[in-house]
N, C-alpha and C. Protein backbone atom coordinates (compact mmCIF):
# COMPACT_ATOMS: atom_id res chain seq x y z
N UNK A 1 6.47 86.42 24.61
CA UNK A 1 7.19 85.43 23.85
C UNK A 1 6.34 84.87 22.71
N UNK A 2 5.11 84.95 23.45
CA UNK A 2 4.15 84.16 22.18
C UNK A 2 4.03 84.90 21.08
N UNK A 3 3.96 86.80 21.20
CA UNK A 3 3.68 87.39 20.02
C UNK A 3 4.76 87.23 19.65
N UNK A 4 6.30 86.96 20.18
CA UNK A 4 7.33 87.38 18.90
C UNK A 4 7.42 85.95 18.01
N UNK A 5 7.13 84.71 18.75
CA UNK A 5 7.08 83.73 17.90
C UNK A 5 6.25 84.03 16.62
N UNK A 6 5.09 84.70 16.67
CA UNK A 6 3.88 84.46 16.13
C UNK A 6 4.54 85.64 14.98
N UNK A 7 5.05 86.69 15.43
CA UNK A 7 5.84 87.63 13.95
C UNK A 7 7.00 87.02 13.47
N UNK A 8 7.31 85.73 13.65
CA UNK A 8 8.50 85.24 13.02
C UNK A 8 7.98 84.23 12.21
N UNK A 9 6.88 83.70 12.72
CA UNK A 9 5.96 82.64 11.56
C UNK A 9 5.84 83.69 10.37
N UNK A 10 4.95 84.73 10.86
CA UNK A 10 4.17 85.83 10.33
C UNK A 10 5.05 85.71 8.90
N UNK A 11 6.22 86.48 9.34
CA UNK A 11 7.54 87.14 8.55
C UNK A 11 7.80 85.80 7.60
N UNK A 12 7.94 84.61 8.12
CA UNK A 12 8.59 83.78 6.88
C UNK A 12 7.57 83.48 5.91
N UNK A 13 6.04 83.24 6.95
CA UNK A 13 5.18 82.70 5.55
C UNK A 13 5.07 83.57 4.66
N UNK A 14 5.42 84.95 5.25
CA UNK A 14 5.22 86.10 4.19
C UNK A 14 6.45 86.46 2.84
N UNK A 15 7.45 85.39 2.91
CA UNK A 15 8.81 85.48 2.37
C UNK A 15 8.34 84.37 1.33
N UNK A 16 7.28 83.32 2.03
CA UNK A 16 7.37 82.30 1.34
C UNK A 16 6.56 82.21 -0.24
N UNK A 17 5.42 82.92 0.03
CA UNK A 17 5.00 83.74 -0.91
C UNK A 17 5.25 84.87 -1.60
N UNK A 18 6.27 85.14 -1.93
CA UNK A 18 6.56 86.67 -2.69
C UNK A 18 6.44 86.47 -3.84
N UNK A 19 6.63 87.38 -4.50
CA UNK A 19 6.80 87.39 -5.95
C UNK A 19 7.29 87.49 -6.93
N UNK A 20 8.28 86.70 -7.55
CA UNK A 20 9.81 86.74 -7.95
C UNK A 20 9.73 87.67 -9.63
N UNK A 21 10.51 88.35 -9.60
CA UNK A 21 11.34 89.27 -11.21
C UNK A 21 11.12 88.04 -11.62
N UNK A 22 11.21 88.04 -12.77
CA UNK A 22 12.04 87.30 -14.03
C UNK A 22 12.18 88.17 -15.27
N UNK A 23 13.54 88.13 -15.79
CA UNK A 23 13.91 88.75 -16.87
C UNK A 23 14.70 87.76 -17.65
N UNK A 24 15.63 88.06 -18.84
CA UNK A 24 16.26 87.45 -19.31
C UNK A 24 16.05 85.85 -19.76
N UNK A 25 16.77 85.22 -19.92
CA UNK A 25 16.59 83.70 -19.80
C UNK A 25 16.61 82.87 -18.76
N UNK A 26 15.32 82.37 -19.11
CA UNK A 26 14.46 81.32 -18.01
C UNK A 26 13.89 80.26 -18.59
N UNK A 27 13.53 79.07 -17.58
CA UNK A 27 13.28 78.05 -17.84
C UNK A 27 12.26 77.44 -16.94
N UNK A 28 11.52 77.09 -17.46
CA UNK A 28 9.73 76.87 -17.08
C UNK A 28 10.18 75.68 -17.10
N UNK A 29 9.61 74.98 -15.57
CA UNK A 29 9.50 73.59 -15.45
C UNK A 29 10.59 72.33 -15.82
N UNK A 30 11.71 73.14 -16.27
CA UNK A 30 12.96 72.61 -16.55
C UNK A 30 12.65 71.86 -18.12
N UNK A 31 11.98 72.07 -19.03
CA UNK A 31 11.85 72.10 -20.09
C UNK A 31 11.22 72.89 -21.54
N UNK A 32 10.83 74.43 -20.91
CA UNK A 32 10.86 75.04 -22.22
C UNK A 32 11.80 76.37 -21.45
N UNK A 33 12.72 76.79 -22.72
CA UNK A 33 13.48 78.20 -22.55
C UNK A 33 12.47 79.16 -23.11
N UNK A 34 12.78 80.15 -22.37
CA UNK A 34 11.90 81.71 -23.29
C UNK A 34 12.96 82.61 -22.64
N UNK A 35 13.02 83.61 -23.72
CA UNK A 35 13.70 84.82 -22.96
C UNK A 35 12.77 85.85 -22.80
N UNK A 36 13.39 86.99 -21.91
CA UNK A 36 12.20 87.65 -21.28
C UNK A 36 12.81 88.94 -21.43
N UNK A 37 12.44 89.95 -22.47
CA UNK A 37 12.91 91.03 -22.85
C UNK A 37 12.82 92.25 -21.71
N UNK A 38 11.34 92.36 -21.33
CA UNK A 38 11.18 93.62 -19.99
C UNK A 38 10.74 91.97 -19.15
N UNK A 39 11.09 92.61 -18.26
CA UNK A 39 10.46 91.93 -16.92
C UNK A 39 9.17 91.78 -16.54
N UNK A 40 9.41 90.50 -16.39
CA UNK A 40 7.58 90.05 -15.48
C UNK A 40 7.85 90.02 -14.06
N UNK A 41 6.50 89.07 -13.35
CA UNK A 41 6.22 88.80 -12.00
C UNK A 41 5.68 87.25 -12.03
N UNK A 42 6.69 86.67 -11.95
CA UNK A 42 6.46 85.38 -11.61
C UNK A 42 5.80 85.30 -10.11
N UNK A 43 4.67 84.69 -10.21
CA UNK A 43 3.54 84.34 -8.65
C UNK A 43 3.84 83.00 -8.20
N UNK A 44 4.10 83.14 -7.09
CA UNK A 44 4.73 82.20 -5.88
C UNK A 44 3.35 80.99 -5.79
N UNK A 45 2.69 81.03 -6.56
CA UNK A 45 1.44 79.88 -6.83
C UNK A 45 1.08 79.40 -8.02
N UNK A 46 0.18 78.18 -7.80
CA UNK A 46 0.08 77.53 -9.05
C UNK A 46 -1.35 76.69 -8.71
N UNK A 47 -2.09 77.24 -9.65
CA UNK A 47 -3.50 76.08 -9.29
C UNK A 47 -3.38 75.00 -10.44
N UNK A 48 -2.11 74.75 -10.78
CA UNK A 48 -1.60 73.06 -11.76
C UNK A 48 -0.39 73.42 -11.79
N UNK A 49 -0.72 72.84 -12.70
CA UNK A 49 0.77 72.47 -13.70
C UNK A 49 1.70 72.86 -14.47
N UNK A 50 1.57 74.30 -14.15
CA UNK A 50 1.93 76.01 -15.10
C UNK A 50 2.38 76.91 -14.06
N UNK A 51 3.42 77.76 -14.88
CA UNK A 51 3.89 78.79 -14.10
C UNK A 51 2.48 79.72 -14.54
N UNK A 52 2.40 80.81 -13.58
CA UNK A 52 1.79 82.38 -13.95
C UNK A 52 2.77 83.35 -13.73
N UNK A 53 2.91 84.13 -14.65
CA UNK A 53 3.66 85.31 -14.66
C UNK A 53 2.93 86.62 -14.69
N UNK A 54 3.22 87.89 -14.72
CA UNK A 54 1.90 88.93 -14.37
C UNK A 54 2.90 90.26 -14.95
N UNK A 55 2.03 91.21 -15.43
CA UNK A 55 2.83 92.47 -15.46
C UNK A 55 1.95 93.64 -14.40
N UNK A 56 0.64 93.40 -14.48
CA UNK A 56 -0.09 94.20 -13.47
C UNK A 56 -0.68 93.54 -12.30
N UNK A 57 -0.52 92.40 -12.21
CA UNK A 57 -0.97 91.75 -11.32
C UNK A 57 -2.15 90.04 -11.31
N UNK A 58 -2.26 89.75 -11.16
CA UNK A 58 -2.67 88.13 -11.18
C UNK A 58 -4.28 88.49 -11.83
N UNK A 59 -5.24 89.80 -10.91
CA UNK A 59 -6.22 90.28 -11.27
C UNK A 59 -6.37 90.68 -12.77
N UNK A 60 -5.78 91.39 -13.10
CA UNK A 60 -5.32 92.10 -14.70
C UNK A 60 -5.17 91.45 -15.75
N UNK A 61 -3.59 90.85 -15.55
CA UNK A 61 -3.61 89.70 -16.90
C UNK A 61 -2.28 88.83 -16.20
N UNK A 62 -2.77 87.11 -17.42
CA UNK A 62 -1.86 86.20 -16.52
C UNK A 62 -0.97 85.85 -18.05
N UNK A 63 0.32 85.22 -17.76
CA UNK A 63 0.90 84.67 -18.80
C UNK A 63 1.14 83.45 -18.39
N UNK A 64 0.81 82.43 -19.01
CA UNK A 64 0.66 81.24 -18.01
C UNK A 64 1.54 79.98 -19.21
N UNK A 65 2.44 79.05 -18.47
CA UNK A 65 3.11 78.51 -19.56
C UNK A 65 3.09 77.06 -19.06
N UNK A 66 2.51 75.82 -19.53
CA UNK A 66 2.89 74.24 -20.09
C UNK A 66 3.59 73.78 -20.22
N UNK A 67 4.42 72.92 -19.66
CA UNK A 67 5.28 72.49 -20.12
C UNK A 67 5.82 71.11 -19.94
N UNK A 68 5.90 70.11 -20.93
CA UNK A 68 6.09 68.91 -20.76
C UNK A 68 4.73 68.60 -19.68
N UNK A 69 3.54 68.53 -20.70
CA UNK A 69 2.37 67.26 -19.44
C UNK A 69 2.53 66.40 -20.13
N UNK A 70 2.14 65.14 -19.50
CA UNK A 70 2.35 63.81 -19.65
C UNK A 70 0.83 63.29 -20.15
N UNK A 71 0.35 62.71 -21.08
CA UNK A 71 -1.03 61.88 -21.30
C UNK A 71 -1.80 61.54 -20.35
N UNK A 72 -2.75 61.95 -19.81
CA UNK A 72 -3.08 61.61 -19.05
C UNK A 72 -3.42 62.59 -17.71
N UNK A 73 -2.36 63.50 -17.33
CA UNK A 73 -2.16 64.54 -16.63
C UNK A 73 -2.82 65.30 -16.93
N UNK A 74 -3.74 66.48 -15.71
CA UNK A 74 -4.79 67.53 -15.90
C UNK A 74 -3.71 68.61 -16.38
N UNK A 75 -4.44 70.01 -16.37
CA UNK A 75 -4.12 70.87 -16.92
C UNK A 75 -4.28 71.96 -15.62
N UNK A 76 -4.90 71.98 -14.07
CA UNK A 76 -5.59 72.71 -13.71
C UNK A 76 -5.60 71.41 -12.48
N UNK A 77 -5.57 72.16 -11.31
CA UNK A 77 -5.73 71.01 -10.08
C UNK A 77 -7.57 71.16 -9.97
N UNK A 78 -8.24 70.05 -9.69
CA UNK A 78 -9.19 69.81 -9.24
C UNK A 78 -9.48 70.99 -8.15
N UNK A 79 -10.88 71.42 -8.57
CA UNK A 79 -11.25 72.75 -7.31
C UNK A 79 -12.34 72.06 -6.46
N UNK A 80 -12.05 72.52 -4.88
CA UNK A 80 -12.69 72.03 -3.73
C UNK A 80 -14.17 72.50 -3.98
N UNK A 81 -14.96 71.92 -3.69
CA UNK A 81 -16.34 72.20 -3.78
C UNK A 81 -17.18 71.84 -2.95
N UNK A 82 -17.98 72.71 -1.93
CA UNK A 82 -19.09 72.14 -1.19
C UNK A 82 -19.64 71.14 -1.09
N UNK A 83 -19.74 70.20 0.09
CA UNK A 83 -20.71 69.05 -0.03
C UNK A 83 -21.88 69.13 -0.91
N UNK A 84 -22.31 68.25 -1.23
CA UNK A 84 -23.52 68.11 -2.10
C UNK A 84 -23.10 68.54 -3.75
N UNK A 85 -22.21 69.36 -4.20
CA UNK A 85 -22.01 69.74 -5.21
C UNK A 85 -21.02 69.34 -6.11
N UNK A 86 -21.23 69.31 -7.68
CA UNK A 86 -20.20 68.36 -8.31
C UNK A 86 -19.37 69.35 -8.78
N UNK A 87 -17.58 69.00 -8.40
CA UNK A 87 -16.54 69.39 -9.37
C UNK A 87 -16.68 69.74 -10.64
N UNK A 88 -16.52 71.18 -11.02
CA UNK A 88 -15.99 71.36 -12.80
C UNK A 88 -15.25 70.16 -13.36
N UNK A 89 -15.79 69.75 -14.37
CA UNK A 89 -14.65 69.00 -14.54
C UNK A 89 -13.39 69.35 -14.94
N UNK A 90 -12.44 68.86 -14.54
CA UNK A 90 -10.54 69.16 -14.87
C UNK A 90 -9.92 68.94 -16.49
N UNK A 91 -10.35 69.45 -17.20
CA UNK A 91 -9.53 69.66 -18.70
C UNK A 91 -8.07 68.79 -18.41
N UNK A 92 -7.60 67.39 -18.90
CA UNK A 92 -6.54 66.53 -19.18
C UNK A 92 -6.84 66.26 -19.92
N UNK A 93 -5.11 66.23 -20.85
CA UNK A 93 -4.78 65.92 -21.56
C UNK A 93 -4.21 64.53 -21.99
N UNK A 94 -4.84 64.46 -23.37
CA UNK A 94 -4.03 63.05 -23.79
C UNK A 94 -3.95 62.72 -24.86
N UNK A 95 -2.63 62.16 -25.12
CA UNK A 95 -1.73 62.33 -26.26
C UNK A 95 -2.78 61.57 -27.31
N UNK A 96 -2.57 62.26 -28.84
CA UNK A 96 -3.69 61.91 -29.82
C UNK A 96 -4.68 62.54 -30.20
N UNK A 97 -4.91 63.39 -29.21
CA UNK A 97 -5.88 64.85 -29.49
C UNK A 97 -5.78 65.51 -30.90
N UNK A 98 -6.97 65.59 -31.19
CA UNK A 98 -6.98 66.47 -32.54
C UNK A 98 -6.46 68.42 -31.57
N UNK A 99 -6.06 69.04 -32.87
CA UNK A 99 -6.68 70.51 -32.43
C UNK A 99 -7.08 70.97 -31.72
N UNK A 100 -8.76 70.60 -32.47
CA UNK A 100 -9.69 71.53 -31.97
C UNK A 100 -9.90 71.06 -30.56
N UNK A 101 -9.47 69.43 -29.95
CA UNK A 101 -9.50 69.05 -28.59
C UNK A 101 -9.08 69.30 -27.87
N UNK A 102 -7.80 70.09 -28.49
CA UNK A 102 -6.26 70.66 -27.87
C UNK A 102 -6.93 72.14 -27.35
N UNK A 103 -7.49 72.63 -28.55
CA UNK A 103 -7.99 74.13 -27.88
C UNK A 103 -9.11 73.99 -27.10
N UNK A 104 -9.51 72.87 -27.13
CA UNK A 104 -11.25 72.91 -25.99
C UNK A 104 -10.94 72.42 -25.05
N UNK A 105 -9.70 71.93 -24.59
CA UNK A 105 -8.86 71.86 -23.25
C UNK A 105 -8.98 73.17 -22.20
N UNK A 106 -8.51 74.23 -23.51
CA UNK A 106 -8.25 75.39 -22.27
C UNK A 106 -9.82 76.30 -22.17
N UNK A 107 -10.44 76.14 -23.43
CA UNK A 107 -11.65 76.32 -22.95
C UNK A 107 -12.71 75.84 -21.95
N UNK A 108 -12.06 74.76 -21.97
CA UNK A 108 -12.97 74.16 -20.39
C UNK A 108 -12.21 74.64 -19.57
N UNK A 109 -10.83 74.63 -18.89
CA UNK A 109 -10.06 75.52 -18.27
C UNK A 109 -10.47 76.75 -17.41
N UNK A 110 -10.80 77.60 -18.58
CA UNK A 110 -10.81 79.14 -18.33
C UNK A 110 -12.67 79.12 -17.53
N UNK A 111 -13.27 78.40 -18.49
CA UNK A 111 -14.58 78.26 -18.40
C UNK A 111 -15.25 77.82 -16.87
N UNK A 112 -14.09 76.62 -16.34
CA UNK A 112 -14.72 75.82 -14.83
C UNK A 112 -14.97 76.81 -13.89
N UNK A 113 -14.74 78.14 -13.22
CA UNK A 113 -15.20 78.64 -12.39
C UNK A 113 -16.65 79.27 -12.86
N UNK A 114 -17.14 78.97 -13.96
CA UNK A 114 -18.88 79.74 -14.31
C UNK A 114 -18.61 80.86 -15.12
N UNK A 115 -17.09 81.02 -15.75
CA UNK A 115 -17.45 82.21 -16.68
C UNK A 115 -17.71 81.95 -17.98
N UNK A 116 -18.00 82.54 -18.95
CA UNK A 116 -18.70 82.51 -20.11
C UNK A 116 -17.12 82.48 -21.22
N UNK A 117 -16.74 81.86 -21.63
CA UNK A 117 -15.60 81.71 -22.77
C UNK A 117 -16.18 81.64 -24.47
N UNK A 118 -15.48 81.98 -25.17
CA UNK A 118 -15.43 81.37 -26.63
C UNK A 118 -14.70 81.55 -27.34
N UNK A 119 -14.10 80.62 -27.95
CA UNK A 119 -12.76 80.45 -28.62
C UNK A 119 -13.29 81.35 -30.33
N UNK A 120 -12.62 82.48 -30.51
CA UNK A 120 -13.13 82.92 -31.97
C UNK A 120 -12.37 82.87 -33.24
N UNK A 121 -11.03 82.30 -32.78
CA UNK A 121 -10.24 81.88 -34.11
C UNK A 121 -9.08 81.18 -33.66
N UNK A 122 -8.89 80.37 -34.84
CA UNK A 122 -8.00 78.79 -33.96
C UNK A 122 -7.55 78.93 -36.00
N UNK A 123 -5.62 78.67 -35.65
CA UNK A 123 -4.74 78.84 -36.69
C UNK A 123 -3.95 77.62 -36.18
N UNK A 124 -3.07 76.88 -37.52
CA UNK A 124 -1.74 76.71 -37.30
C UNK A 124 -0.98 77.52 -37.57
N UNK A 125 0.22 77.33 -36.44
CA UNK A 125 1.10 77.80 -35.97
C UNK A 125 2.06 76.88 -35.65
N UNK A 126 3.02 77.32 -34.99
CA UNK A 126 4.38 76.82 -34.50
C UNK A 126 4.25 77.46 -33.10
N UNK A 127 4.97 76.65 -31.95
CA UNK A 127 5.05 76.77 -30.62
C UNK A 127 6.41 76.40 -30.09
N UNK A 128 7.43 76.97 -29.35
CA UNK A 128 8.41 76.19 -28.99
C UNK A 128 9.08 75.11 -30.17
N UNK A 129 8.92 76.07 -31.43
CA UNK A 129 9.95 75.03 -32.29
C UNK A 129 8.93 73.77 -32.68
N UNK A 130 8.11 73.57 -32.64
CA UNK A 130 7.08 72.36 -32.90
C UNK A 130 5.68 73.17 -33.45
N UNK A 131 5.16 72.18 -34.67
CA UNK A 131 4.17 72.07 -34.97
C UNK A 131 3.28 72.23 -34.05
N UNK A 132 2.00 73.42 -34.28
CA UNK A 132 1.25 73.79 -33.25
C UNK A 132 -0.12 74.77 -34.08
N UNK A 133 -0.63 75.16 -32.61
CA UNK A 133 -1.92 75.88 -32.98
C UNK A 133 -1.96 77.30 -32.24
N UNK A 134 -2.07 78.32 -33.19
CA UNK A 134 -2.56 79.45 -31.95
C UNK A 134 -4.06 79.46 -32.58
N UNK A 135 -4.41 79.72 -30.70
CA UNK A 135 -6.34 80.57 -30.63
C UNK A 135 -6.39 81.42 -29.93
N UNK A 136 -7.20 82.48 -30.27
CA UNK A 136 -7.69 83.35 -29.64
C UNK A 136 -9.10 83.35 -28.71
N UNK A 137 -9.50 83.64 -27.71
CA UNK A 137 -10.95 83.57 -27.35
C UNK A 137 -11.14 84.66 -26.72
N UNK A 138 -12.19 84.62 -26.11
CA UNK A 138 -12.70 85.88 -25.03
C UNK A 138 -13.26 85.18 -23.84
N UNK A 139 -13.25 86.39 -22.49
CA UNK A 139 -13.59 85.58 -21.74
C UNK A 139 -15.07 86.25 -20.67
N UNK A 140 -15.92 86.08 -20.32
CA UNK A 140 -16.66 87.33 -19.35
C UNK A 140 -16.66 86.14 -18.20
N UNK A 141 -16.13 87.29 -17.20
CA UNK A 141 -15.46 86.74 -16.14
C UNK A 141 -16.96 86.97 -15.26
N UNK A 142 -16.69 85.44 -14.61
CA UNK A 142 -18.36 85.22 -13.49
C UNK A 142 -18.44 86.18 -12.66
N UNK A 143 -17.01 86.61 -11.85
CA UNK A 143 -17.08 87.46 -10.57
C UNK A 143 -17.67 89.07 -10.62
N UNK A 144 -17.24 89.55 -12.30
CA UNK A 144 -17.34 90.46 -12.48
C UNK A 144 -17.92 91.24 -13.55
N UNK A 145 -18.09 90.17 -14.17
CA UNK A 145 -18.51 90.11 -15.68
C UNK A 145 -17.38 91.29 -16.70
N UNK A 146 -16.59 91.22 -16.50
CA UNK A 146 -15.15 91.76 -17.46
C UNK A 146 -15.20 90.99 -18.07
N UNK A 147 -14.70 91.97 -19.15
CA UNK A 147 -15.03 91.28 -20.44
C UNK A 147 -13.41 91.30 -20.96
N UNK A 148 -12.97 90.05 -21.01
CA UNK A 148 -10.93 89.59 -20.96
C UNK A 148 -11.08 89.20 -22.69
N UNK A 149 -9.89 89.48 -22.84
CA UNK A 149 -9.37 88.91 -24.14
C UNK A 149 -8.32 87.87 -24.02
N UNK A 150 -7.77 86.44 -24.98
CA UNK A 150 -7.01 85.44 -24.48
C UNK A 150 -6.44 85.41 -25.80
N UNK A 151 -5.09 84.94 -25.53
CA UNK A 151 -4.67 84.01 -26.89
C UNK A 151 -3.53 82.85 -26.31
N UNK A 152 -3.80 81.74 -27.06
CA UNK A 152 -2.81 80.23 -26.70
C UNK A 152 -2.20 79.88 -27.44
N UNK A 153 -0.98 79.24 -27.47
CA UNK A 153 -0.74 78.66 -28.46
C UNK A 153 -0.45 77.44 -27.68
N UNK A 154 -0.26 76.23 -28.39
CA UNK A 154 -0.22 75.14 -27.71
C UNK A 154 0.57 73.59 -28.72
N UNK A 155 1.29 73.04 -28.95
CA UNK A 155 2.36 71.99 -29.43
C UNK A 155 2.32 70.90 -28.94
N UNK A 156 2.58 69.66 -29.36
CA UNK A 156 2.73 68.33 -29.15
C UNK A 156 4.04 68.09 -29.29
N UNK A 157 5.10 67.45 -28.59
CA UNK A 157 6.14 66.88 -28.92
C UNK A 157 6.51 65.89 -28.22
N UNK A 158 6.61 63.95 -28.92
CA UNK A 158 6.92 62.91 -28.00
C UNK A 158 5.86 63.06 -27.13
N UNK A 159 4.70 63.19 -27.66
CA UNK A 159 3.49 62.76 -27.10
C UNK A 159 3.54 63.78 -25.40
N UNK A 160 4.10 64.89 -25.17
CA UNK A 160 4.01 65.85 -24.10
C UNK A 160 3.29 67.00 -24.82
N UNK A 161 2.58 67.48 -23.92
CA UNK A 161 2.21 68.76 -24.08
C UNK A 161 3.03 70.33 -23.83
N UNK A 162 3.05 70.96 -24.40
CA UNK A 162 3.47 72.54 -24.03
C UNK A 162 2.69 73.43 -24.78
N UNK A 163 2.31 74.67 -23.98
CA UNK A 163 1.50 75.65 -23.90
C UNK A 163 1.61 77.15 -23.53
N UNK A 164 1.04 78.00 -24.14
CA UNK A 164 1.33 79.26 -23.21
C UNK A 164 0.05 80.04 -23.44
N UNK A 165 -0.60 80.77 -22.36
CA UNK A 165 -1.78 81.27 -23.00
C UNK A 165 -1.77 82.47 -22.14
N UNK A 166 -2.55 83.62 -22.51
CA UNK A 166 -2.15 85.03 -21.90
C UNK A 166 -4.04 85.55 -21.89
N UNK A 167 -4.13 86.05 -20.74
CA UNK A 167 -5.37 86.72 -20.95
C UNK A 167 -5.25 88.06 -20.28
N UNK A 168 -5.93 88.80 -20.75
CA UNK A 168 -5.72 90.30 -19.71
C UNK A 168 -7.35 91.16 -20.31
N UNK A 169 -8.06 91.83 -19.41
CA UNK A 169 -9.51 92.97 -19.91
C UNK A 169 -8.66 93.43 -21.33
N UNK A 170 -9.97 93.64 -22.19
CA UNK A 170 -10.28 93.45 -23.49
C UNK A 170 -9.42 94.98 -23.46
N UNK A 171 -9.64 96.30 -23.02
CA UNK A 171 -9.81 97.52 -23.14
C UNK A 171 -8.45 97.37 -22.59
N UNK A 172 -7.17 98.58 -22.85
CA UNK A 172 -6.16 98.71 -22.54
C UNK A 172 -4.76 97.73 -22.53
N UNK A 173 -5.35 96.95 -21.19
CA UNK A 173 -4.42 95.85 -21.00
C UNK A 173 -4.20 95.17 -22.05
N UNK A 174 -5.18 94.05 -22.88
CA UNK A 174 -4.57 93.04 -23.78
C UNK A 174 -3.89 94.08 -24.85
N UNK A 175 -4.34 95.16 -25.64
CA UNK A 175 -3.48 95.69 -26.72
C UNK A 175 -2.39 96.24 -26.20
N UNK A 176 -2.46 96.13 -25.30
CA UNK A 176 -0.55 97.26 -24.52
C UNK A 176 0.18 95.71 -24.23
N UNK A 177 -0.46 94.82 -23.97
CA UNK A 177 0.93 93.76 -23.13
C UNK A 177 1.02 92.36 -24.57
N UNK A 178 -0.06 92.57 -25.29
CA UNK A 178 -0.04 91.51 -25.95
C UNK A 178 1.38 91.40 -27.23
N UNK A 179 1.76 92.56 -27.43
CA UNK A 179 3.08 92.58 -28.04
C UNK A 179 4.16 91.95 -27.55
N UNK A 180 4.32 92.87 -25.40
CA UNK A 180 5.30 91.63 -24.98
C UNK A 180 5.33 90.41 -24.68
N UNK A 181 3.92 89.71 -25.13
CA UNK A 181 3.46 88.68 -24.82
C UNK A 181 4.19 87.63 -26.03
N UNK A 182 3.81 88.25 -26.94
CA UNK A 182 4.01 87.96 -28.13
C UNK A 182 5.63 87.52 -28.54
N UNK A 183 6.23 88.60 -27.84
CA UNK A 183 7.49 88.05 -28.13
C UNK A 183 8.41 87.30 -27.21
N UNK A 184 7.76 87.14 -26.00
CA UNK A 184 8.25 85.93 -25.01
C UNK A 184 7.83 84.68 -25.69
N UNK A 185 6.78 84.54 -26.10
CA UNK A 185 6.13 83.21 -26.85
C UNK A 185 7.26 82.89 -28.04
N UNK A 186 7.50 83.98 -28.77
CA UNK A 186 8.33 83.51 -29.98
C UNK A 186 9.29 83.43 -29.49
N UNK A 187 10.08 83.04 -28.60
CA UNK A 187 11.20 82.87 -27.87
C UNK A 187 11.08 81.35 -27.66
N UNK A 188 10.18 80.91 -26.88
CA UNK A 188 9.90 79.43 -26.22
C UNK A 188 10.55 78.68 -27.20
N UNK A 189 11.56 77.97 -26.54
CA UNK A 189 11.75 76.47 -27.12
C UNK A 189 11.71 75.38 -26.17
N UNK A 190 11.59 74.15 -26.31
CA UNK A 190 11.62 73.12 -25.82
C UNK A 190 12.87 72.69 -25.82
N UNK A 191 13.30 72.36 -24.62
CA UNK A 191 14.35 71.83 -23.99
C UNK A 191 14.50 70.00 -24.26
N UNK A 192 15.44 69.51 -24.78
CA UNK A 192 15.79 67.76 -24.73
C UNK A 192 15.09 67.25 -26.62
């Protein structure tokens, strides 16, 4: 009796985590629309305040989207850390930010687990219909030292934040997905 209980936990927590399609029109956080030309993999997790979406997998490359933060609100949940040792600090946002504060948000971001980041070109742009910034950076990842390519774009509207930023290894991945990346982003609008 005990093992079949124990495969019926098994079975749901395993339902509870899956990993949902998304195609077509969708809505992040109940305030930005994007449409979604080929299909992603929306991941049944969130270490904040952002969806992740995936085409090869969470490892590979992430499409990760902002939407409506509030002043004040992190970007990234606080990571658990060994006694004796101090927290990365948590990249929040707050309304009034220049730019370049806006883009050194996600550079601390990407950066808090010990990998090596640098932002190498920062534009205006437009985001979701609003005045905005795209940047590009790179990333060499601590675990492995891969060497990732990123790009963000990121908007202010009524003092909320919205964002979308995509990273995937420099070689293959970012030049094959960054097109459909590209055109889910030019899709985003802000909702209200």
């Amino acid at each position: 009796m005990k093992n079949i209980l124990l495969f019926i936990a098994v079975a749901l927590l395993a339902g509870c985590a899956s990993v949902v399609k998304v195609e077509g029109d969708q809505v992040v956080a109940d305030r930005l629309n994007v449409k979604v030309g080929e299909a992603w993999n929306k991941m049944p997790y969130s270490h904040g305040p952002f969806e992740t979406w995936t085409r090869e997998g969470p490892n590979l490359d992430q499409l990760r989207f902002w939407a409506g933060i509030k002043s004040g609100q992190a970007l990234a949940k606080e990571q658990r850390v060994p006694s004796g040792q101090t927290a990365p600090r948590v990249p929040t946002y707050t309304s009034g930010m220049a730019a370049d504060q806006l883009v050194n948000l996600f550079e601390t971001m990407y950066a808090s687990d010990g990998s090596l980041v640098k932002v190498v070109r920062t534009e205006s742009s437009t985001f979701a219909g609003a005045p905005g910034w795209r940047f590009e950076f790179t990333i060499t990842r601590k675990g492995d030292d891969l060497l990732m390519r990123g790009v963000g774009w990121v908007s202010v509207r009524n003092n909320e934040l919205f964002a979308a930023t995509f990273t995937a290894p420099q070689l293959t991945f970012f030049p094959r997905l960054v097109p459909k990346v590209e055109s889910v982003v030019a899709s985003a609008r802000i909702k209200g």
